[in-house]
Protein backbone atom coordinates (compact mmCIF):
# COMPACT_ATOMS: atom_id res chain seq x y z
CA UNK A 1 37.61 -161.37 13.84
CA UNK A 2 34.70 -160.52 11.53
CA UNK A 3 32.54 -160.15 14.92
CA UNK A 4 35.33 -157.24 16.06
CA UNK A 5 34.82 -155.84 12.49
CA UNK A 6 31.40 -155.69 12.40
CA UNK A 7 30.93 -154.13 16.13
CA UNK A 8 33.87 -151.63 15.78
CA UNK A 9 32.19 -148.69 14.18
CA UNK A 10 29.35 -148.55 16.56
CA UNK A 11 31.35 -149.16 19.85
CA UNK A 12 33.97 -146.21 18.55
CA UNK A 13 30.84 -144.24 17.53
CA UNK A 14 30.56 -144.86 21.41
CA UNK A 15 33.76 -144.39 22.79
CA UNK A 16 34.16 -140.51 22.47
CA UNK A 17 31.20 -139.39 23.56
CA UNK A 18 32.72 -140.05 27.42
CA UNK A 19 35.04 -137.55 26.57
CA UNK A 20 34.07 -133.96 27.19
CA UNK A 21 36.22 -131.71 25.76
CA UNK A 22 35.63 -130.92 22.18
CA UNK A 23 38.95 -130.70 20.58
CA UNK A 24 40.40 -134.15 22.06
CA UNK A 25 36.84 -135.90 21.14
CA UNK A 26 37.19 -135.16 17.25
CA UNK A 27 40.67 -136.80 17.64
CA UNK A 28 38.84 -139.80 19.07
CA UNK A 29 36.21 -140.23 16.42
CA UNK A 30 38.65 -140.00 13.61
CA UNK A 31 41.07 -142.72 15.41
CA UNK A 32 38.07 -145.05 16.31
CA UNK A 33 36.38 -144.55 12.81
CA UNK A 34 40.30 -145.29 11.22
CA UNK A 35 40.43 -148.23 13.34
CA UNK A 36 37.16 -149.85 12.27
CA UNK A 37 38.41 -149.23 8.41
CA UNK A 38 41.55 -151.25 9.68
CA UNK A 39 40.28 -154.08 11.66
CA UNK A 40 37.76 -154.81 8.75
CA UNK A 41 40.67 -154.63 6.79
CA UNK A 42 41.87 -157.30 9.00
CA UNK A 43 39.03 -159.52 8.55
CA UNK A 44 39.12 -159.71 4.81
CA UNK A 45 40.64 -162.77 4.60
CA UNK A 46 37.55 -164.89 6.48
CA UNK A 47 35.21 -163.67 3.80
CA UNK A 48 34.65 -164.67 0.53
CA UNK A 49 35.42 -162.50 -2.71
CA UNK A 50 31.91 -160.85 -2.53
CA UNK A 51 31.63 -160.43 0.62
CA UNK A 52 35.13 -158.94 1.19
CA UNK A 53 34.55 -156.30 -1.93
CA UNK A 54 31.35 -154.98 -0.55
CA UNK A 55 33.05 -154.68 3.06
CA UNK A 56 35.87 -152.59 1.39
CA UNK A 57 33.47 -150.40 0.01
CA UNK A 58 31.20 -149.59 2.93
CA UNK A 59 34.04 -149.07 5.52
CA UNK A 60 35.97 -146.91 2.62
CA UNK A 61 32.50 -144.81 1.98
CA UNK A 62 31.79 -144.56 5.74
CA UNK A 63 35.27 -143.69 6.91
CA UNK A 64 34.99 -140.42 4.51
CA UNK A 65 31.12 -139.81 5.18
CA UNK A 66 32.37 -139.49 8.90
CA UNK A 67 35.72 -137.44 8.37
CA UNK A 68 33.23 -135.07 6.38
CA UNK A 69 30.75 -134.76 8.96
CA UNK A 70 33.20 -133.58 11.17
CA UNK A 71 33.20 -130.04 9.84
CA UNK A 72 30.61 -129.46 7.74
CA UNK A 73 26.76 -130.88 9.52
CA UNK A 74 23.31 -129.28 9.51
CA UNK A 75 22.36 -127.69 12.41
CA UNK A 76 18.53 -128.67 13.96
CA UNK A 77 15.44 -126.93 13.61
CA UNK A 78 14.90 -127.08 17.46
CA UNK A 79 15.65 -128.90 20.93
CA UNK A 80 12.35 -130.81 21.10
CA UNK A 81 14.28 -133.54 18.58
CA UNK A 82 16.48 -135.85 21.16
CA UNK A 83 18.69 -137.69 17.86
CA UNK A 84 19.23 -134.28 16.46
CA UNK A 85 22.46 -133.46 18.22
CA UNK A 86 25.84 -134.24 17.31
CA UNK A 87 26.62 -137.11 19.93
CA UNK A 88 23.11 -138.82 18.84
CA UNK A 89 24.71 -138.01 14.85
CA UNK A 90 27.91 -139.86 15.24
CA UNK A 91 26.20 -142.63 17.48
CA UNK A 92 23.55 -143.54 14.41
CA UNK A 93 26.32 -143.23 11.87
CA UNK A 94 28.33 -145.70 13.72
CA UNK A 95 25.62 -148.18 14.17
CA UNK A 96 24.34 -147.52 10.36
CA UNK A 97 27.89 -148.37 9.49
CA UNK A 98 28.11 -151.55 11.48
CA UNK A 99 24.24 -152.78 10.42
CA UNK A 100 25.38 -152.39 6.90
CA UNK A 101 28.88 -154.78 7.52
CA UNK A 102 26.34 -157.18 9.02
CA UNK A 103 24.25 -157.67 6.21
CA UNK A 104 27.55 -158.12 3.82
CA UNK A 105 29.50 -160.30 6.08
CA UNK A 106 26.75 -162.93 6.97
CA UNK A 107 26.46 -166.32 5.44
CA UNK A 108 22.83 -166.94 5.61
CA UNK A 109 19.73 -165.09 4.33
CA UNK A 110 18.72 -164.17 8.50
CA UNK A 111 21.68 -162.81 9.03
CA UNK A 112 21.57 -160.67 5.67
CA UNK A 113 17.99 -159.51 6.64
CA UNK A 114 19.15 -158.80 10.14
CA UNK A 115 21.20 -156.62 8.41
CA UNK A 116 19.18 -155.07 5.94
CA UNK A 117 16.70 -154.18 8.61
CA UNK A 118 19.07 -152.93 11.25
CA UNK A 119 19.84 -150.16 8.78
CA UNK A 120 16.49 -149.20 8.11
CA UNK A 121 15.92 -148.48 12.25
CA UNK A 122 19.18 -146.31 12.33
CA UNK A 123 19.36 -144.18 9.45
CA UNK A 124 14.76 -143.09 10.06
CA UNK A 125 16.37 -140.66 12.39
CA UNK A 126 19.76 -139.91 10.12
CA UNK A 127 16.93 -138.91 8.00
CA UNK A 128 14.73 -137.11 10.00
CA UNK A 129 18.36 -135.43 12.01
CA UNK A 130 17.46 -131.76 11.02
CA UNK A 131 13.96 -131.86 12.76
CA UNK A 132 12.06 -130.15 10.10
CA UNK A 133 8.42 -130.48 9.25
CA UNK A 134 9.64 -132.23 5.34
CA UNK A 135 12.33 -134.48 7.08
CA UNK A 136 10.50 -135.32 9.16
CA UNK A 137 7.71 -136.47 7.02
CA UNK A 138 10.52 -137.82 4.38
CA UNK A 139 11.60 -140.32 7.57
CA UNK A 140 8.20 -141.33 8.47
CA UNK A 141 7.44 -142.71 4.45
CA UNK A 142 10.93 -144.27 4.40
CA UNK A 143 10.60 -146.38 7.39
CA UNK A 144 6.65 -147.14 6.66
CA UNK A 145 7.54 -147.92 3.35
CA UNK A 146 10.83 -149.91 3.74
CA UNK A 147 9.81 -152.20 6.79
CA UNK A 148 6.84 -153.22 4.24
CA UNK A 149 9.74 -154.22 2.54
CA UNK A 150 11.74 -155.96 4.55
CA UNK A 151 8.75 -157.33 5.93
CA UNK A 152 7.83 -159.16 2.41
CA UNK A 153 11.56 -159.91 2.39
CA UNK A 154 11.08 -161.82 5.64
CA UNK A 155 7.64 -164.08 4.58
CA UNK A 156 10.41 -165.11 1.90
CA UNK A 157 13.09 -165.80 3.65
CA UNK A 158 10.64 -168.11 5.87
CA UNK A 159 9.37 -169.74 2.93
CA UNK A 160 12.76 -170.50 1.28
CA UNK A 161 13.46 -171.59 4.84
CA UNK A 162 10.73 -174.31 5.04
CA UNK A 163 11.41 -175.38 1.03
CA UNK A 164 15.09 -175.85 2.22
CA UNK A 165 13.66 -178.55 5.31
CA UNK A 166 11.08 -179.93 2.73
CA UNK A 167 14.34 -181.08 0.44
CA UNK A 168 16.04 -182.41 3.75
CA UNK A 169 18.54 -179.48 4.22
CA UNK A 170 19.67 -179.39 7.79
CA UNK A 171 17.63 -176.79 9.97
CA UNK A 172 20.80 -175.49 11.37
CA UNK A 173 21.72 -174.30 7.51
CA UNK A 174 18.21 -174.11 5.87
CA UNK A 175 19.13 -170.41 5.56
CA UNK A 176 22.72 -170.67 4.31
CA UNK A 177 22.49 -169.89 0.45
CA UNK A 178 25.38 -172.00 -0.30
CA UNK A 179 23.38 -175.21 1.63
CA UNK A 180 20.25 -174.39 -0.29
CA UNK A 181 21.83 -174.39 -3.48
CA UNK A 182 23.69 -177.57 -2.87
CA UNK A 183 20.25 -178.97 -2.55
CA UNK A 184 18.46 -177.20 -5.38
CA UNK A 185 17.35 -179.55 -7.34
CA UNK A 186 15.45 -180.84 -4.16
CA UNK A 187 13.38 -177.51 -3.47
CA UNK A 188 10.01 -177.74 -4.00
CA UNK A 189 9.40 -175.63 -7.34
CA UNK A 190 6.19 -174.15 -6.68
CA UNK A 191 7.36 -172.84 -2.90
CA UNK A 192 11.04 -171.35 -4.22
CA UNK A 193 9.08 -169.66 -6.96
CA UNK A 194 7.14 -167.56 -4.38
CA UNK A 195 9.68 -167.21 -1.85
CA UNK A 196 12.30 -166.12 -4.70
CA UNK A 197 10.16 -163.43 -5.96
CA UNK A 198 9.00 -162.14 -2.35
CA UNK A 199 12.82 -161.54 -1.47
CA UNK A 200 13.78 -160.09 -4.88
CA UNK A 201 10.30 -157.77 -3.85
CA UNK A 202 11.61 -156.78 -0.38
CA UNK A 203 14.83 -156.22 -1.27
CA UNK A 204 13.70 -154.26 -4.72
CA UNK A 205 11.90 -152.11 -2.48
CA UNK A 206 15.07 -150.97 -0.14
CA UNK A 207 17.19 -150.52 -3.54
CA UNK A 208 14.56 -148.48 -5.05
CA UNK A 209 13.35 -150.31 -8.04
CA UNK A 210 10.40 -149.16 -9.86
CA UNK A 211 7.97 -149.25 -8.59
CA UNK A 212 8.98 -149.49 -4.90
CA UNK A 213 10.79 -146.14 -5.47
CA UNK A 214 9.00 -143.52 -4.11
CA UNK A 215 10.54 -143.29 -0.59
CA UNK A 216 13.85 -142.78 -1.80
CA UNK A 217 13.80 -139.37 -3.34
CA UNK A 218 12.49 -137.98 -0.45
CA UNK A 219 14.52 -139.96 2.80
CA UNK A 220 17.91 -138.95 0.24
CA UNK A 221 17.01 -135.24 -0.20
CA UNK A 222 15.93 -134.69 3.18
CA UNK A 223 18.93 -136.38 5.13
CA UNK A 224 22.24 -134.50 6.06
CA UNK A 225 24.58 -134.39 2.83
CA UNK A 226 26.79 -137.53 4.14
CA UNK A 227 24.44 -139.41 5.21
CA UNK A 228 22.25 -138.92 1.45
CA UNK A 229 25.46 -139.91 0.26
CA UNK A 230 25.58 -143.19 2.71
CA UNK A 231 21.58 -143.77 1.32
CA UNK A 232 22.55 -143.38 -2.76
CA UNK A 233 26.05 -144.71 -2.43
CA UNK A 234 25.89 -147.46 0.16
CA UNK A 235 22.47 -148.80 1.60
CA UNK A 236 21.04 -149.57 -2.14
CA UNK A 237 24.21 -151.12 -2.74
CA UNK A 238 23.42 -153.48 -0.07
CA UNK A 239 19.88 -154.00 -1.33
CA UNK A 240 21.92 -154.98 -4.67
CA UNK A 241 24.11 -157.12 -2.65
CA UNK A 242 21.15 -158.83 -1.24
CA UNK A 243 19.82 -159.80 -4.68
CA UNK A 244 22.96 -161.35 -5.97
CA UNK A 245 22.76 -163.26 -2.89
CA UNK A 246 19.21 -164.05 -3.51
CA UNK A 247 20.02 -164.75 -7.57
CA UNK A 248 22.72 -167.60 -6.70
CA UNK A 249 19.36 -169.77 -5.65
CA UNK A 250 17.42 -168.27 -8.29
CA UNK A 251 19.75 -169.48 -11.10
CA UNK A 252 19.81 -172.68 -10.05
CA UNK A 253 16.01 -173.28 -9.15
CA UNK A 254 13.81 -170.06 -11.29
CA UNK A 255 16.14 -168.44 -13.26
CA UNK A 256 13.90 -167.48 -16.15
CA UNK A 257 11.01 -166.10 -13.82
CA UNK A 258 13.78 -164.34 -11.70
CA UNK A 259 15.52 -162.62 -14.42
CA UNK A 260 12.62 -161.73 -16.49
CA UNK A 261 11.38 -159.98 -13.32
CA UNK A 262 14.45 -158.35 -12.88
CA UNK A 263 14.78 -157.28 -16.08
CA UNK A 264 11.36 -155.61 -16.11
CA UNK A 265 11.86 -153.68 -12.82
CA UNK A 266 14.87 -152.55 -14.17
CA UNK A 267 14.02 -151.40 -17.42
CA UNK A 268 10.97 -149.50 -15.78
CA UNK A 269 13.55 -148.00 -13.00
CA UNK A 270 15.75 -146.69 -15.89
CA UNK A 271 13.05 -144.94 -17.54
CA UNK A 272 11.39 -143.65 -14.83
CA UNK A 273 14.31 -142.67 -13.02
CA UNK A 274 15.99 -140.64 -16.06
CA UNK A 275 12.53 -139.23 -16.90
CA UNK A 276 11.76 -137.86 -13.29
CA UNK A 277 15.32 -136.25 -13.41
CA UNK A 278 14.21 -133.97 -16.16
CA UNK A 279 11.50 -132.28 -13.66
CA UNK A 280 13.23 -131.87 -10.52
CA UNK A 281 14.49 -127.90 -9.07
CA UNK A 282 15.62 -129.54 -6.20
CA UNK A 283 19.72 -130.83 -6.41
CA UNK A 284 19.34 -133.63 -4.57
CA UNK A 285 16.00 -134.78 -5.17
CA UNK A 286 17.66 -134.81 -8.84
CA UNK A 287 20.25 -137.01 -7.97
CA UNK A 288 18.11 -139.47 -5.77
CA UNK A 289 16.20 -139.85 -8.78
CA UNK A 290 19.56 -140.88 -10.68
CA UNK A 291 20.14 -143.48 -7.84
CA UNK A 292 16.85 -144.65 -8.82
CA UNK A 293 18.45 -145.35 -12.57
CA UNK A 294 21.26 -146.65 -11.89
CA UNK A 295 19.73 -149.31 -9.54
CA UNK A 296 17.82 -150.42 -12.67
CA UNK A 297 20.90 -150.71 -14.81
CA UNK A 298 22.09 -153.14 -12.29
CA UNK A 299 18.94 -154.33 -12.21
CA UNK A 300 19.15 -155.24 -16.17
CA UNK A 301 23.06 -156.48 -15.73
CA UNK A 302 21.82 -158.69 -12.97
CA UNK A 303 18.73 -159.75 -15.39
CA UNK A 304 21.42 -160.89 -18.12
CA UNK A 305 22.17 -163.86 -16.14
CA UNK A 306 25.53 -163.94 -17.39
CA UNK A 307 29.43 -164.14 -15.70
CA UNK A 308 29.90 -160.63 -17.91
CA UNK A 309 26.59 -159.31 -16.67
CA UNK A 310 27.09 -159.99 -12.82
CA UNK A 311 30.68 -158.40 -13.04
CA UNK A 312 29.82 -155.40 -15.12
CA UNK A 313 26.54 -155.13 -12.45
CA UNK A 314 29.06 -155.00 -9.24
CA UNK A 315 31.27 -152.98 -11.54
CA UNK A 316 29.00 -150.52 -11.66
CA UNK A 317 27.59 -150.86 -8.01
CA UNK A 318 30.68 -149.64 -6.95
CA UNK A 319 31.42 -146.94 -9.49
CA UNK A 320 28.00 -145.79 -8.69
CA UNK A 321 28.89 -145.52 -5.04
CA UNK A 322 31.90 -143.60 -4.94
CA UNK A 323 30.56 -141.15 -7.47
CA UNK A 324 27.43 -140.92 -6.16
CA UNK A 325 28.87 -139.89 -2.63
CA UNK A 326 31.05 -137.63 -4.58
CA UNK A 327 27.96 -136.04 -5.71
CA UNK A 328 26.66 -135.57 -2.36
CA UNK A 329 29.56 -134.65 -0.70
CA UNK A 330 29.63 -131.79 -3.15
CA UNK A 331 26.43 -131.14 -2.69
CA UNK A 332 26.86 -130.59 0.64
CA UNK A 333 29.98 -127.84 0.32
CA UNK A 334 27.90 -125.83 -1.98
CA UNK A 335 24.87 -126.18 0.81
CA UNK A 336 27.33 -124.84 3.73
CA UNK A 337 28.64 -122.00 0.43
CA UNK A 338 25.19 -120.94 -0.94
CA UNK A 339 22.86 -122.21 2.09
CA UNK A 340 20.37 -123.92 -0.72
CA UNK A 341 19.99 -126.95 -2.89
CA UNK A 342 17.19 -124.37 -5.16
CA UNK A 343 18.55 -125.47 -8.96
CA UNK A 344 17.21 -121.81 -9.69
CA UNK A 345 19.26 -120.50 -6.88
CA UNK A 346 22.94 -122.10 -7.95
CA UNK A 347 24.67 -120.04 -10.23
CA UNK A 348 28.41 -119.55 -10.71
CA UNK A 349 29.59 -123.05 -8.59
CA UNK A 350 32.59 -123.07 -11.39
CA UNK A 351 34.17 -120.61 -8.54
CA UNK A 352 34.28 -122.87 -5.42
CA UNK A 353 35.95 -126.07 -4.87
CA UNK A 354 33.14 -127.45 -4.02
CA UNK A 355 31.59 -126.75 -7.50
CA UNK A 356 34.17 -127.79 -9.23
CA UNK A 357 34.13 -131.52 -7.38
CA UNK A 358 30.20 -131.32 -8.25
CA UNK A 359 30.85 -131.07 -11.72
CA UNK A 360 33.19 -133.69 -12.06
CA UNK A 361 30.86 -135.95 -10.02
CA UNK A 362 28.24 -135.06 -12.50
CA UNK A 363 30.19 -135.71 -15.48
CA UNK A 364 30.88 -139.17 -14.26
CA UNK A 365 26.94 -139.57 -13.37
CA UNK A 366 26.80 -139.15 -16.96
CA UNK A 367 28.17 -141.76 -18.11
CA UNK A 368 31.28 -139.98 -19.21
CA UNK A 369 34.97 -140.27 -18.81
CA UNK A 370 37.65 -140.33 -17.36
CA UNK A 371 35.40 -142.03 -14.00
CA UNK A 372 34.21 -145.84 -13.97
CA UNK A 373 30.57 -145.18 -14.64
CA UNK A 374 31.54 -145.09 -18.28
CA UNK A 375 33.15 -148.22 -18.48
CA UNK A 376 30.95 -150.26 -16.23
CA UNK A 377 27.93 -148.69 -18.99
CA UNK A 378 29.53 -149.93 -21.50
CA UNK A 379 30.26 -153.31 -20.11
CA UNK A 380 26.49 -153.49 -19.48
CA UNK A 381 25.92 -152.58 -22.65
CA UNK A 382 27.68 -155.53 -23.99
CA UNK A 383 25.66 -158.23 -21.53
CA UNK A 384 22.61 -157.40 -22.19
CA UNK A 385 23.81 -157.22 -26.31
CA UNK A 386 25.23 -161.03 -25.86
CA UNK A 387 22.24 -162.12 -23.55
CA UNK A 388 20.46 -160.62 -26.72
CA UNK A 389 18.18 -158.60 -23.90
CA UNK A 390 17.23 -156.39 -27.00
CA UNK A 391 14.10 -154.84 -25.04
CA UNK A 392 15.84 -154.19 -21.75
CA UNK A 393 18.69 -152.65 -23.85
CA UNK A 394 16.51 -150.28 -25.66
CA UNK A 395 15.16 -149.45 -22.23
CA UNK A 396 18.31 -148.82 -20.77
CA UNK A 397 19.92 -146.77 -23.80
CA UNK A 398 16.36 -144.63 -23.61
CA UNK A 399 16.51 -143.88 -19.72
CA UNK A 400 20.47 -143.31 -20.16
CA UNK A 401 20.06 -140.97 -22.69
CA UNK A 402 16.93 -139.01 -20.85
CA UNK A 403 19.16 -138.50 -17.55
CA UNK A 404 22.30 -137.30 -19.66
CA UNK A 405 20.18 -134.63 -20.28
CA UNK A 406 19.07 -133.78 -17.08
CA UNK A 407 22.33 -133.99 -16.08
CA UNK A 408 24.04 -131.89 -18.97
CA UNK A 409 21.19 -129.11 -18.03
CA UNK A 410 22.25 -129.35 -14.06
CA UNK A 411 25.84 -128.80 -14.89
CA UNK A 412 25.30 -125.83 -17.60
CA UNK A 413 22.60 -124.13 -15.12
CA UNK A 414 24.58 -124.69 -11.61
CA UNK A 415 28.10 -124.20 -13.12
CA UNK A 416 27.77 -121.22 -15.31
CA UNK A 417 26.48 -117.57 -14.72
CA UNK A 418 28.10 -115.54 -11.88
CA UNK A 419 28.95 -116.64 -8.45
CA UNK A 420 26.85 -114.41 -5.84
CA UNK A 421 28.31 -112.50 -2.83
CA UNK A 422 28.14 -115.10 0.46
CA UNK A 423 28.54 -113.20 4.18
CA UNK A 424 31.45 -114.28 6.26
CA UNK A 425 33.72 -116.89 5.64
CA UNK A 426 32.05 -119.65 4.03
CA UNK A 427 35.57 -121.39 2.44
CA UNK A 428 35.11 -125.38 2.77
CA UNK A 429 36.76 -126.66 5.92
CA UNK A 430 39.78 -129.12 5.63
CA UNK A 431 37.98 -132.17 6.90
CA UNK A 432 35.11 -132.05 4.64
CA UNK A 433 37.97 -130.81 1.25
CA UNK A 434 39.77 -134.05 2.18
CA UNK A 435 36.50 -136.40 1.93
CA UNK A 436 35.64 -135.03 -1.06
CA UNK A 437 39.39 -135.19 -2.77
CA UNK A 438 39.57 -138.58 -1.84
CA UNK A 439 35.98 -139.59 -3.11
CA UNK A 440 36.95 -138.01 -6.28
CA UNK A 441 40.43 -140.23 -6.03
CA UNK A 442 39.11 -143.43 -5.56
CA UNK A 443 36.50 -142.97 -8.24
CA UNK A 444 38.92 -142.41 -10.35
CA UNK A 445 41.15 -144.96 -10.40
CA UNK A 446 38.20 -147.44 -9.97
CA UNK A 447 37.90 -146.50 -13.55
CA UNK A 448 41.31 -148.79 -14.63
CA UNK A 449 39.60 -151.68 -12.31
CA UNK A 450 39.07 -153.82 -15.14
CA UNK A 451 41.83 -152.97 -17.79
CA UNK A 452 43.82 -155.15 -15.11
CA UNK A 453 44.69 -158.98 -15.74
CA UNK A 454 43.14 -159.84 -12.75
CA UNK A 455 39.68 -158.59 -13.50
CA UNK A 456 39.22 -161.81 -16.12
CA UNK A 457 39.59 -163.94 -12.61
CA UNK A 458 37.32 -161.86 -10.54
CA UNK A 459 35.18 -162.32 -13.78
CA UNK A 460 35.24 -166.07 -13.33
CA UNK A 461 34.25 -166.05 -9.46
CA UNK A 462 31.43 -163.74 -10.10
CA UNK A 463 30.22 -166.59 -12.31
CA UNK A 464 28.81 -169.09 -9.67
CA UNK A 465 25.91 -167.19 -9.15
CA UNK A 466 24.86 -167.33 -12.27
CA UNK A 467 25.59 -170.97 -13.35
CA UNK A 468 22.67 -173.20 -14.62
């Protein structure tokens, strides 16, 4: 069943494009893409309590990042581009969506970088879809820079690999993380120690950690609004999800070297992040750099190396996710409204719907409530406080502070003033409204997540990875 699961978004990415007439294919792609949210639905129950969260979130996020590209999708700067048509958009969604369910629903560390890399190949021409001299450029220095990643990632994988044979682990599971943990004590120190830190360096690089960061502003400002929300929301979530896969070996074989490092790239990502907000006058170069942030406070939750810390770290992963593509499907109403993402040029979005949805995604980006960013803050807050973290925390509460800032200066100078004359009929269509409403739905009742009694259990499974 989880094979089905995995392949159904990119064979109903397929499935339409047979059909010809326009009207009857849109019907297609929203039944195929409903039916991959349901059979992974359906496969839930062969996955494990990780696993099975992070496949509720991508087919969730995915579902709405295709229902909104149904209406509202850039057009390309010319014909000489072969992936920049809609048929070639919908294809690469599909098979981002399905790379990204591969990496969360495998067992083993190949698998997971089979995964990982998968979505790098699919969404260098999401990113590059308009054509343009910048995206294409932006998609160039993405993939460059992330298959250096994934490529480090790999050497450790391979090394973990051969210190899992070296302590007589079975070469048909030297890759499984729960068979190389079973053996821990058995690894060769010295090998796991290198191989540990080359992963938690590959897959730094693909979340966007300090200071492998400096692909993502540009890939997430230059792709198509759903897909930069796909890029913030859900591919450095899997990156995240790749560490915490990575982290259950590291606490039981490094876990002072691994969460120090961790830690450190997360305290710089904060910083840096927050600090790089404050000089952007581009909208979603602004929020790529808050991606950038919040990586590092999962970063520093992850660091704690505590059962609190690892729950309020995929807490926030998924707050972060669902607000995040909030943002950017906001973004991307006010782009087909106003036909710019110039700061200097947004004025008066308090009139739109689509301004109004920005603004509430901001607020949550913020830190404040009534959306789960402010809670899963807080809880981080209190890890690193009872891992007594005291550095990382002052870090954190410095960057935090810098991007509220930024933010609180987005919303007063894109909100406010008066809302310019637009030619034509530029209202948001009904797909795209519906994506967004239900972004802003979700995130908001992901806020109550943990005020639940059965959020002290999911507290208590989240603490095997972290065990000593």
């Amino acid at each position: 069943m989880i094979g089905i699961a995995v392949a159904a978004p990119f064979v109903g990415a397929l499935i339409p494009t047979a059909i010809r007439v326009n009207r009857p294919r849109r019907i297609a792609r929203v039944a195929c893409a409903a039916l991959a949210v349901g059979l992974a639905a359906a496969a839930l129950r062969e996955l494990d309590v990780l696993s099975a969260c992070f496949t509720v979130l991508i087919s969730l996020v995915s579902f709405l990042a295709t229902l909104f590209s149904f209406s509202i999708l850039p057009s390309a700067h010319g014909d000489d581009v072969p992936w920049s048509s809609r048929p070639a958009y919908f294809i690469l969604l599909g098979a981002f969506w399905s790379s990204m369910l591969v990496a969360v629903t495998s067992t083993t560390l190949a698998g997971l970088w089979i995964g990982i890399s998968a979505t790098t190949l699919t969404t260098t021409f999401l990113v590059g879809f308009s054509g343009g001299k910048a995206a294409l450029e932006a998609a160039w220095k993405y993939l460059i820079l992330c298959s250096f990643g994934i490529a480090i990632a790999l050497i450790g994988i391979l090394l973990m690999g051969r210190a899992a044979m070296i302590a007589h682990v079975p070469s048909t599971s030297a890759l499984a993380w729960d068979a190389v943990a079973a053996h821990a004590r058995s690894l060769p120190p010295e090998l796991t120690r290198v191989a540990l830190l080359l992963m938690l360096l590959g897959f730094g690089t693909k979340a966007g950690l300090v200071p492998m960061h400096s692909w993502l502003p540009d890939a997430h400002s230059k792709a198509p609004a759903p897909i930069s929300a796909l890029l913030s929301g859900l591919l450095v979530s899997c990156a995240l999800y790749a560490i915490v896969r990575v982290q259950h070996i590291a606490a039981l074989t490094a876990p002072a070297l691994f969460d120090a490092v961790l830690l450190i790239a997360g305290s710089a990502s904060v910083v840096v992040g927050g600090t790089l907000m404050l000089a952007q006058r581009d909208v979603k170069r602004l929020l790529s750099y808050s991606t950038v942030e919040h990586a590092g406070l999962v970063a520093i939750a992850l660091g704690c190396a505590t059962p609190l810390g690892t729950f309020a770290a995929i807490y926030h992963i998924f707050n972060h996710a669902l607000t995040k593509s909030l943002a950017f499907f906001s973004v991307g109403a006010v782009i087909h409204e106003r036909e710019t993402t110039a700061i200097g040029k947004l004025h008066g979005l308090w009139a739109s719907a689509g301004g109004k949805f920005f603004l509430l995604a901001l607020v949550g980006l913020m830190g404040m409530p009534p959306l789960g960013i402010f809670v899963s803050e807080l809880l981080i807050v209190f890890a690193a406080a009872s891992a007594r973290a005291w550095p990382a925390l002052t870090f954190a509460l410095a960057g935090v502070l810098i991007a509220f800032v930024a933010l609180v200066r987005l919303a007063i100078d894109t909100e406010s003033g008066d809302e310019p004359r637009t030619p034509g009929d530029r209202r948001i269509p009904l797909p795209a409204t519906l994506a967004i409403a239900s972004a802003a739905t979700i995130a908001l009742l992901l806020a109550a997540a943990p005020f639940f009694a059965w959020s002290t259990r999911v507290i208590a499974i989240f603490a095997v990875p972290v065990v000593r």
